[in-house]
Structure formats: C-alpha cells, structure tokens
PDB file of N, CA and C in Angstrom:
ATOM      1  N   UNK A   1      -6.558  11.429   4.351  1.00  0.00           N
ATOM      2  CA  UNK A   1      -7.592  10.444   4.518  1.00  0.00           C
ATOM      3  C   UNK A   1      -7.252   9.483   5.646  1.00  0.00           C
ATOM      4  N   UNK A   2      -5.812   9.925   6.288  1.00  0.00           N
ATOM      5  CA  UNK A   2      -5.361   8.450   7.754  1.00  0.00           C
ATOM      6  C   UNK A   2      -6.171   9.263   8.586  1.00  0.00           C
ATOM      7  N   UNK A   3      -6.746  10.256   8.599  1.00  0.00           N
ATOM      8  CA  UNK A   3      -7.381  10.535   9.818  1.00  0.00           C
ATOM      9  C   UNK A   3      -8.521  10.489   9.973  1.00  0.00           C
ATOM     10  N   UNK A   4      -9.253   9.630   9.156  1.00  0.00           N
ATOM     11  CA  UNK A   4     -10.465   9.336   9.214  1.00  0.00           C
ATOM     12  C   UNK A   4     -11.740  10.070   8.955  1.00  0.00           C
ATOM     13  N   UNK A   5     -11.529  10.108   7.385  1.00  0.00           N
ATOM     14  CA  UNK A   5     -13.120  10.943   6.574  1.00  0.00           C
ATOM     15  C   UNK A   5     -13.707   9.857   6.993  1.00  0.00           C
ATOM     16  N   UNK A   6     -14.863  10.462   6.817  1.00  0.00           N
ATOM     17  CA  UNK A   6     -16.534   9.274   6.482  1.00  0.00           C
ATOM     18  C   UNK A   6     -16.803   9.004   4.557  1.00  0.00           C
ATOM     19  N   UNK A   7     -17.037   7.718   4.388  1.00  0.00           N
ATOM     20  CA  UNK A   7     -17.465   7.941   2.640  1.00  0.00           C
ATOM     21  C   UNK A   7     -18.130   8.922   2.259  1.00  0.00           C
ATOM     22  N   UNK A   8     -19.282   8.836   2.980  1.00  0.00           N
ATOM     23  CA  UNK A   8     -19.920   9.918   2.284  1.00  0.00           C
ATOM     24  C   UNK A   8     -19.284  11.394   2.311  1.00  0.00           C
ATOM     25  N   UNK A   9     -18.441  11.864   2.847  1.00  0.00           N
ATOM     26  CA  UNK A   9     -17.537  12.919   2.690  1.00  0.00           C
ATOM     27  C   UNK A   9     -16.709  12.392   1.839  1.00  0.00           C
ATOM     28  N   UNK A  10     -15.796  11.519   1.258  1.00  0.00           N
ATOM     29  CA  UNK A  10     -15.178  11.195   0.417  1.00  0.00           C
ATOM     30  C   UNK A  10     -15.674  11.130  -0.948  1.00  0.00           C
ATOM     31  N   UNK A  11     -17.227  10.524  -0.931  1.00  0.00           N
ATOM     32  CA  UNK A  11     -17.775  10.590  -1.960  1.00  0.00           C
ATOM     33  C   UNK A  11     -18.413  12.129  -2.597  1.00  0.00           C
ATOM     34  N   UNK A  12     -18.450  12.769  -1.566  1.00  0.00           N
ATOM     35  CA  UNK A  12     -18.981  13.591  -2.004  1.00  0.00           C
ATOM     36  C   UNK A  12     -18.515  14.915  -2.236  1.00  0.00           C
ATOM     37  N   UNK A  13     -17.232  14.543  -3.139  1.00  0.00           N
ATOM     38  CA  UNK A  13     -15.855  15.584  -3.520  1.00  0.00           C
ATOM     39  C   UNK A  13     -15.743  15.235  -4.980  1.00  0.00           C
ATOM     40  N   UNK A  14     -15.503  16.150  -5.372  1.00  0.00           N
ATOM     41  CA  UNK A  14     -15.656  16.635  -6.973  1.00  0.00           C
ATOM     42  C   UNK A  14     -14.254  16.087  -7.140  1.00  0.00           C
ATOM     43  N   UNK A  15     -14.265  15.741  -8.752  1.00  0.00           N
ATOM     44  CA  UNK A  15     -13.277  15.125  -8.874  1.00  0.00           C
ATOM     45  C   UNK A  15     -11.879  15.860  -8.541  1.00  0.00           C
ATOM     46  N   UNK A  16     -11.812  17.195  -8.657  1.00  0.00           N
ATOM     47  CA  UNK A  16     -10.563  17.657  -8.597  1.00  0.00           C
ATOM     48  C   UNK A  16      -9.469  17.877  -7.142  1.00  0.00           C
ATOM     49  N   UNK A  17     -11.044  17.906  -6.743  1.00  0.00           N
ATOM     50  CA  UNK A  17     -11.087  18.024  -4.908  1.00  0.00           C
ATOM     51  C   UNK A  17     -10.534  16.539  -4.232  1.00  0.00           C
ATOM     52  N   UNK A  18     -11.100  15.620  -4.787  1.00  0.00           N
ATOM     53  CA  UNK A  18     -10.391  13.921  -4.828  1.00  0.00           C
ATOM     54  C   UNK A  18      -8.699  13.724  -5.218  1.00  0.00           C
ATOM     55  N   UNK A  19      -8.724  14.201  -6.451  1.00  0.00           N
ATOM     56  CA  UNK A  19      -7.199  14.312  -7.035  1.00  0.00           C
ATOM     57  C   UNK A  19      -6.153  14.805  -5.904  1.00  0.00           C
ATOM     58  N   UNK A  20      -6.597  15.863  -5.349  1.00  0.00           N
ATOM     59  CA  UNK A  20      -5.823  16.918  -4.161  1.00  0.00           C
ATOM     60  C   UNK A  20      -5.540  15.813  -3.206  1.00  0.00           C
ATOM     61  N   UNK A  21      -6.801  15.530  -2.231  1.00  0.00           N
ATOM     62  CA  UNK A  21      -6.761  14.824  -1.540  1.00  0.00           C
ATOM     63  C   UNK A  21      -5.928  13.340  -1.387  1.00  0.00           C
ATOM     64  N   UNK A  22      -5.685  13.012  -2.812  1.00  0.00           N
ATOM     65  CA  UNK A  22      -5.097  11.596  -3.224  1.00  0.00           C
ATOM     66  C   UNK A  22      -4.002  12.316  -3.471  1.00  0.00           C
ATOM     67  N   UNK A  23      -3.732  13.096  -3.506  1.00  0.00           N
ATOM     68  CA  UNK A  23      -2.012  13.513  -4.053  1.00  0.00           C
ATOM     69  C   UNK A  23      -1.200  13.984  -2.196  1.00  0.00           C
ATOM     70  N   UNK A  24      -2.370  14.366  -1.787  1.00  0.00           N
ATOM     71  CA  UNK A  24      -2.045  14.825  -0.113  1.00  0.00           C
ATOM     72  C   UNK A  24      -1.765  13.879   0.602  1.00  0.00           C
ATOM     73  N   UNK A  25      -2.461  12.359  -0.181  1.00  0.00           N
ATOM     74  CA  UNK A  25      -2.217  11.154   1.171  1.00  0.00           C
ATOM     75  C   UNK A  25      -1.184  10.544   0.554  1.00  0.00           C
ATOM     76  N   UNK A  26      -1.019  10.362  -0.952  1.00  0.00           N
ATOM     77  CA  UNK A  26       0.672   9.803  -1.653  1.00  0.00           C
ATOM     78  C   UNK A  26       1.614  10.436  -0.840  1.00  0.00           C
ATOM     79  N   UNK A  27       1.735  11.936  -0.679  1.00  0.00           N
ATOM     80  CA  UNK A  27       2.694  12.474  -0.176  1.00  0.00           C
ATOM     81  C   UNK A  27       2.840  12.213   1.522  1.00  0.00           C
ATOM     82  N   UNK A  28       2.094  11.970   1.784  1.00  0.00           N
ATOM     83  CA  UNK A  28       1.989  11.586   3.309  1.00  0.00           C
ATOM     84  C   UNK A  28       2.503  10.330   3.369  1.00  0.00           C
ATOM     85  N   UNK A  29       2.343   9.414   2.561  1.00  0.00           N
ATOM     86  CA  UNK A  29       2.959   7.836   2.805  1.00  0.00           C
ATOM     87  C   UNK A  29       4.198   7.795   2.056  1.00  0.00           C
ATOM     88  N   UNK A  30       4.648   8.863   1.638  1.00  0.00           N
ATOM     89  CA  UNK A  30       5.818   8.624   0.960  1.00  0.00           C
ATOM     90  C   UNK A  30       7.230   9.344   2.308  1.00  0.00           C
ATOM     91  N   UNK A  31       6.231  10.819   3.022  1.00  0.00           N
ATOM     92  CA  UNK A  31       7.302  11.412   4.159  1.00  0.00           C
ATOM     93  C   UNK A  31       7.094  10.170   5.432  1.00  0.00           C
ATOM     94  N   UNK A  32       5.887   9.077   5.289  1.00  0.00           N
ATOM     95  CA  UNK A  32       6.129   8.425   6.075  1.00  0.00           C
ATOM     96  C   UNK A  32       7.193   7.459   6.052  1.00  0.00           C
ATOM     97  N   UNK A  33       7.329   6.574   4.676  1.00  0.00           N
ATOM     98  CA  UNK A  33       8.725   5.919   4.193  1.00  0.00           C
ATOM     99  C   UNK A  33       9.829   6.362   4.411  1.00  0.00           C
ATOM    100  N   UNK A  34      10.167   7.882   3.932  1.00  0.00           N
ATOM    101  CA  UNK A  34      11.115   8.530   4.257  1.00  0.00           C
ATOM    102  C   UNK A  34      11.977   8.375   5.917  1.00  0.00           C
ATOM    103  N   UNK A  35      10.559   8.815   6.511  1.00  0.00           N
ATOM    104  CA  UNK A  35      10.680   9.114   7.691  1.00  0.00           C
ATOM    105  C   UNK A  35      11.524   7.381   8.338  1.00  0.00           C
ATOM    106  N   UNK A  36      10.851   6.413   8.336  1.00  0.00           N
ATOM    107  CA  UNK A  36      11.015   4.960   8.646  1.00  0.00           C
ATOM    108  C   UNK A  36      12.788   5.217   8.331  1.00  0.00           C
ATOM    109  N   UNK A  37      12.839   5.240   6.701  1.00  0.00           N
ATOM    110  CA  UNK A  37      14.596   4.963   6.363  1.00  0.00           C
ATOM    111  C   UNK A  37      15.271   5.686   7.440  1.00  0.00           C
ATOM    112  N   UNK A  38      15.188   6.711   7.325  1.00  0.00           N
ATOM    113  CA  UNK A  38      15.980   7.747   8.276  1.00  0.00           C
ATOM    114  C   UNK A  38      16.178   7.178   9.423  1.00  0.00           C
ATOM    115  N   UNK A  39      15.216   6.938  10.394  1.00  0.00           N
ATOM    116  CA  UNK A  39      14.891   6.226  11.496  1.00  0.00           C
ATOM    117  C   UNK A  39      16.172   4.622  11.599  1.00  0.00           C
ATOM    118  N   UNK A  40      15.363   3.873  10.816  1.00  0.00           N
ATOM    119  CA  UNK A  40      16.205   2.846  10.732  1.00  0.00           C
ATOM    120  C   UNK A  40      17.956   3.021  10.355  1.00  0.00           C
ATOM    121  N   UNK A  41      18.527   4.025   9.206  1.00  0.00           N
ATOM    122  CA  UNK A  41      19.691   4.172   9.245  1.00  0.00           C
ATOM    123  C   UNK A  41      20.358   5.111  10.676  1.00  0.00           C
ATOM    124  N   UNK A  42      19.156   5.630  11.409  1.00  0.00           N
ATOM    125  CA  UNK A  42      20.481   6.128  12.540  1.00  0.00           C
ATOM    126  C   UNK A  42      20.527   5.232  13.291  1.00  0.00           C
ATOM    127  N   UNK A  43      19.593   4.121  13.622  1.00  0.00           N
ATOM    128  CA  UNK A  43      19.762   3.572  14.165  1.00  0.00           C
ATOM    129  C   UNK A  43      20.461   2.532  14.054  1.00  0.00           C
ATOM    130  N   UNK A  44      20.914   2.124  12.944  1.00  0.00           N
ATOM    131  CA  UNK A  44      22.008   1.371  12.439  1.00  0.00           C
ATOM    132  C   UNK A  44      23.218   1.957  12.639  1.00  0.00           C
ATOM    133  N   UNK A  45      23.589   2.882  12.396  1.00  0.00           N
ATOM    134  CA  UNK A  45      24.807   3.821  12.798  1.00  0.00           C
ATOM    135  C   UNK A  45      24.989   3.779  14.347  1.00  0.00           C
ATOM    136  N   UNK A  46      23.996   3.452  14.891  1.00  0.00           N
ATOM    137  CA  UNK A  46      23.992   3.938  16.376  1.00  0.00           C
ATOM    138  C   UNK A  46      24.468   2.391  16.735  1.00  0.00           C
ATOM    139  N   UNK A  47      24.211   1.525  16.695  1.00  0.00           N
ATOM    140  CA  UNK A  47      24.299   0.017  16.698  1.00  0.00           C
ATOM    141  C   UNK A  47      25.536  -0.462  16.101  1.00  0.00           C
ATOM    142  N   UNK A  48      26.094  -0.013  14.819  1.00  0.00           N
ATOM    143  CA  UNK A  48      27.410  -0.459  14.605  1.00  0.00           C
ATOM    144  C   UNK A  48      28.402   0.756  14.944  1.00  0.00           C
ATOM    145  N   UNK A  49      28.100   1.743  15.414  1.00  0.00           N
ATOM    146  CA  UNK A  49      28.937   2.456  16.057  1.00  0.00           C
ATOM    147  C   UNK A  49      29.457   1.844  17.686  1.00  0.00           C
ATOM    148  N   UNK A  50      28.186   1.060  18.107  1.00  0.00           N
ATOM    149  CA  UNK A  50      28.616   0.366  19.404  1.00  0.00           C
ATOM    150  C   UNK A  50      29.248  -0.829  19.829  1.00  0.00           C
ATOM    151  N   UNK A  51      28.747  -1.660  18.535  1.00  0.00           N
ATOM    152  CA  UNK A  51      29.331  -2.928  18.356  1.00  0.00           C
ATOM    153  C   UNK A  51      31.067  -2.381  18.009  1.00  0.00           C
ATOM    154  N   UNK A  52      31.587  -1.520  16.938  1.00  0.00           N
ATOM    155  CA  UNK A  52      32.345  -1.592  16.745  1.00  0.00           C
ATOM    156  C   UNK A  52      33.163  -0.656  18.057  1.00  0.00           C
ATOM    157  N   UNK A  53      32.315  -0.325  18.879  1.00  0.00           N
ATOM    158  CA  UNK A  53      33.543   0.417  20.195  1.00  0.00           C
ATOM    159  C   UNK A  53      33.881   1.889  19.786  1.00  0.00           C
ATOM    160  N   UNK A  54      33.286   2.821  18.902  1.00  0.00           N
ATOM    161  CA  UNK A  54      33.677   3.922  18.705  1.00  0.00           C
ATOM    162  C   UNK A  54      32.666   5.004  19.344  1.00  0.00           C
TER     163      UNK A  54
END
C-alpha cells in the first residue's frame, strides 16, 4: 500500500484480499526497521572502528 493504491481500490477488496495486503505492508515496515538497524550498526562499527584507529 507505500506505493500508492487509490481507496476505492482499497475499498474495494474482500476481506481476505485486505488481510493479505495488511500482512504484505506489516512485513514491509518491519524489513524496513530491520533494514535501518543494520544500516545504523555498520555504521557504528565503521565510526568506532575509526575513532578507535583500527
């Protein structure tokens, strides 16, 4: 749904077809979180790897 349905395409999905869709965008904002940590810990590694001179 980040890529931009229209309501009336949203609305006009059966409930099970909704469920999918809502379980497709949880999982999408959750590999996006993922994605962020990851991101931020190499880059922390990368940063106190430099500060500390190794």
């Amino acid at each position: 749904m980040q890529h931009g349905f229209k309501p009336d395409e949203i609305l006009s999905l059966t409930p099970d077809e909704l469920a999918v869709y809502q379980a497709v965008a949880e999982l999408n904002r959750e590999q996006e979180v993922q994605n962020m940590k990851e991101a931020f810990l190499e880059a922390f590694t990368v940063i106190t790897k430099s500060i500390s001179g190794k």
